[in-house]
Protein backbone atom coordinates (compact mmCIF):
# COMPACT_ATOMS: atom_id res chain seq x y z
CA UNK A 1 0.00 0.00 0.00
CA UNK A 2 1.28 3.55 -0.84
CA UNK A 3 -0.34 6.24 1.18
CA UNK A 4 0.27 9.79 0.66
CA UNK A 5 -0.78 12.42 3.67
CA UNK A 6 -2.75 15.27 1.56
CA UNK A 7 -3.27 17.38 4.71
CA UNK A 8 -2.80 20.51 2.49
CA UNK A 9 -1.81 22.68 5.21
CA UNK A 10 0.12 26.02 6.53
CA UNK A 11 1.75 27.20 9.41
CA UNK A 12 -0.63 30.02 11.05
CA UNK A 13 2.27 32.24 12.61
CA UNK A 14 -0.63 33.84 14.91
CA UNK A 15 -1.89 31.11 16.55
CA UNK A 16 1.91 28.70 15.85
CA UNK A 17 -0.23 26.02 14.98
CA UNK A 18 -1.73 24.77 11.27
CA UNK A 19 -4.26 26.19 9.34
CA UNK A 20 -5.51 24.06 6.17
CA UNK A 21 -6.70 24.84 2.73
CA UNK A 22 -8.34 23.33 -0.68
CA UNK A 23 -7.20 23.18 -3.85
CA UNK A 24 -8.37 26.30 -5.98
CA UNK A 25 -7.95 28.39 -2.48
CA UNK A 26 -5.02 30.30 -2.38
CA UNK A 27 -2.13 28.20 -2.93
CA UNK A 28 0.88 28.09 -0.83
CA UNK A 29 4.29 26.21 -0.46
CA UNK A 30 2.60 23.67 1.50
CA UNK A 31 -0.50 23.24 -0.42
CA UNK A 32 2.04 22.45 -3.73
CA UNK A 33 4.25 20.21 -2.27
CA UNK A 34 1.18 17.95 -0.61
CA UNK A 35 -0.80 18.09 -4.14
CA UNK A 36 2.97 17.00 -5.69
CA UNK A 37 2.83 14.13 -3.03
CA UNK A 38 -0.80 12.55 -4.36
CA UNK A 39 0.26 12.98 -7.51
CA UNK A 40 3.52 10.99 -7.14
CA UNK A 41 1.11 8.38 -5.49
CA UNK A 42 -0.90 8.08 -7.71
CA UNK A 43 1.81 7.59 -10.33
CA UNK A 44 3.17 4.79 -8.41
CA UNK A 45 -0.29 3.44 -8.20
CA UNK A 46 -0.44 3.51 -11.89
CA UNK A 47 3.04 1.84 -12.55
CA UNK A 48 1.56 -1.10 -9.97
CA UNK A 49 4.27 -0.20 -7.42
CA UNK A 50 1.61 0.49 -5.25
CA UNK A 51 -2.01 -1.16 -4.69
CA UNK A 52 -3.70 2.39 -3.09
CA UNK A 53 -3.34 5.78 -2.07
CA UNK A 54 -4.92 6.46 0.86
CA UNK A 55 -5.16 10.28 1.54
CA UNK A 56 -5.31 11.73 5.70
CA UNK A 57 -6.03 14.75 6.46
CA UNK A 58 -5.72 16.36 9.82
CA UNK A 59 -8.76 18.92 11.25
CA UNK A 60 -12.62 19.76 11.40
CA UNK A 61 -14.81 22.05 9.64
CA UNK A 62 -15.81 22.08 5.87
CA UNK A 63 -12.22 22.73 5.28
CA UNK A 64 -10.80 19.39 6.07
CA UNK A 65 -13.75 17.69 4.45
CA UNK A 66 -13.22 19.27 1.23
CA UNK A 67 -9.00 18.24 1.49
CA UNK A 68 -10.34 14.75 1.75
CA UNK A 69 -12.87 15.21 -1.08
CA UNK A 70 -10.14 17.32 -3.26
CA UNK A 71 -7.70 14.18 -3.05
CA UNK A 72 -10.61 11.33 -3.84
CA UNK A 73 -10.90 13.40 -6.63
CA UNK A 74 -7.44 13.35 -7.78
CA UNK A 75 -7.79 9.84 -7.60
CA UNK A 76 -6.67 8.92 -3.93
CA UNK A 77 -8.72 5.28 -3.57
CA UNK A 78 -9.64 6.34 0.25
CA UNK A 79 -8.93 9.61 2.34
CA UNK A 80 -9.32 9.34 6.72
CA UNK A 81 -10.32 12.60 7.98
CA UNK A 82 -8.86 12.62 11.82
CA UNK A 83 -11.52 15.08 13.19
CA UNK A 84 -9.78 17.73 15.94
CA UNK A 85 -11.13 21.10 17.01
CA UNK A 86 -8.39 21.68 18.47
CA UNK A 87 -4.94 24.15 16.55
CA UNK A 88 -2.79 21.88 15.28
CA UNK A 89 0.43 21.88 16.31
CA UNK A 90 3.58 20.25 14.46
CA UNK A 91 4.17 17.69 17.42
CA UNK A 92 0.84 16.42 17.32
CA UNK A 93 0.68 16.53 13.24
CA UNK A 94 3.43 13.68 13.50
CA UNK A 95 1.72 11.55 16.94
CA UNK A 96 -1.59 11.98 14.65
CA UNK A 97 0.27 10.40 11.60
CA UNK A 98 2.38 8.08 13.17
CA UNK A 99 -0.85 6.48 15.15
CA UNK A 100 -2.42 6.40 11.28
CA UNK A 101 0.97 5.07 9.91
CA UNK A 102 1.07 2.43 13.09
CA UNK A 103 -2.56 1.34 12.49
CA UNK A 104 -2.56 0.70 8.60
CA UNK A 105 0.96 -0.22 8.00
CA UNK A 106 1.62 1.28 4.63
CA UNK A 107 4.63 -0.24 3.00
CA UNK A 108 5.58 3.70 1.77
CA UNK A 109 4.47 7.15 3.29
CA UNK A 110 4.66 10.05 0.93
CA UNK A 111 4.24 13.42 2.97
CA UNK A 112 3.81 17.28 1.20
């Protein structure tokens, strides 16, 4: 299994915690290099080097559901939304993933 975070998110200096956007919102560093990342999944998925792309994206609101929904249509074959109210910070970005990466055991990670 290939799985490819597509959390298409920035760092919100205000808060020092992660705000997250959609594709055809403003685009941003972040945004490119996690849209570059499902893409290079999906490639792989293509070429049979990898049997899905299972998109996670980190948040709440209509925000996060849309990321999810942006990446399924890309092509991801499933996306986990892991639903917190809560700022983001980078420390619990990586517990988040690493309890996702734990739990499905992806053979490859591909992170934006």
């Amino acid at each position: 299994m290939c799985e490819a975070r597509y959390g298409l998110q920035r760092e919100d200096p205000g808060e020092g915690g992660w705000i997250g956007r959609g594709i055809g919102q403003r685009q941003d560093v972040h945004e490119l290099f996690d849209q570059i990342a499902v893409e290079e999944a999906l490639r792989l998925n293509e070429q049979g080097k990898a049997t899905e792309v299972l998109a996670v994206s980190i948040g709440a609101g209509p925000g996060r559901r849309n990321t999810s929904r942006s990446a399924r249509a890309m092509g991801a074959d499933r996306a986990i939304l892991v639903k917190t109210d809560a700022t983001v910070e980078r420390l619990a970005v990586a517990k988040i993933l690493k309890g996702v990466v734990e739990q499905k055991k992806p053979d490859l990670v591909i992170f934006g």
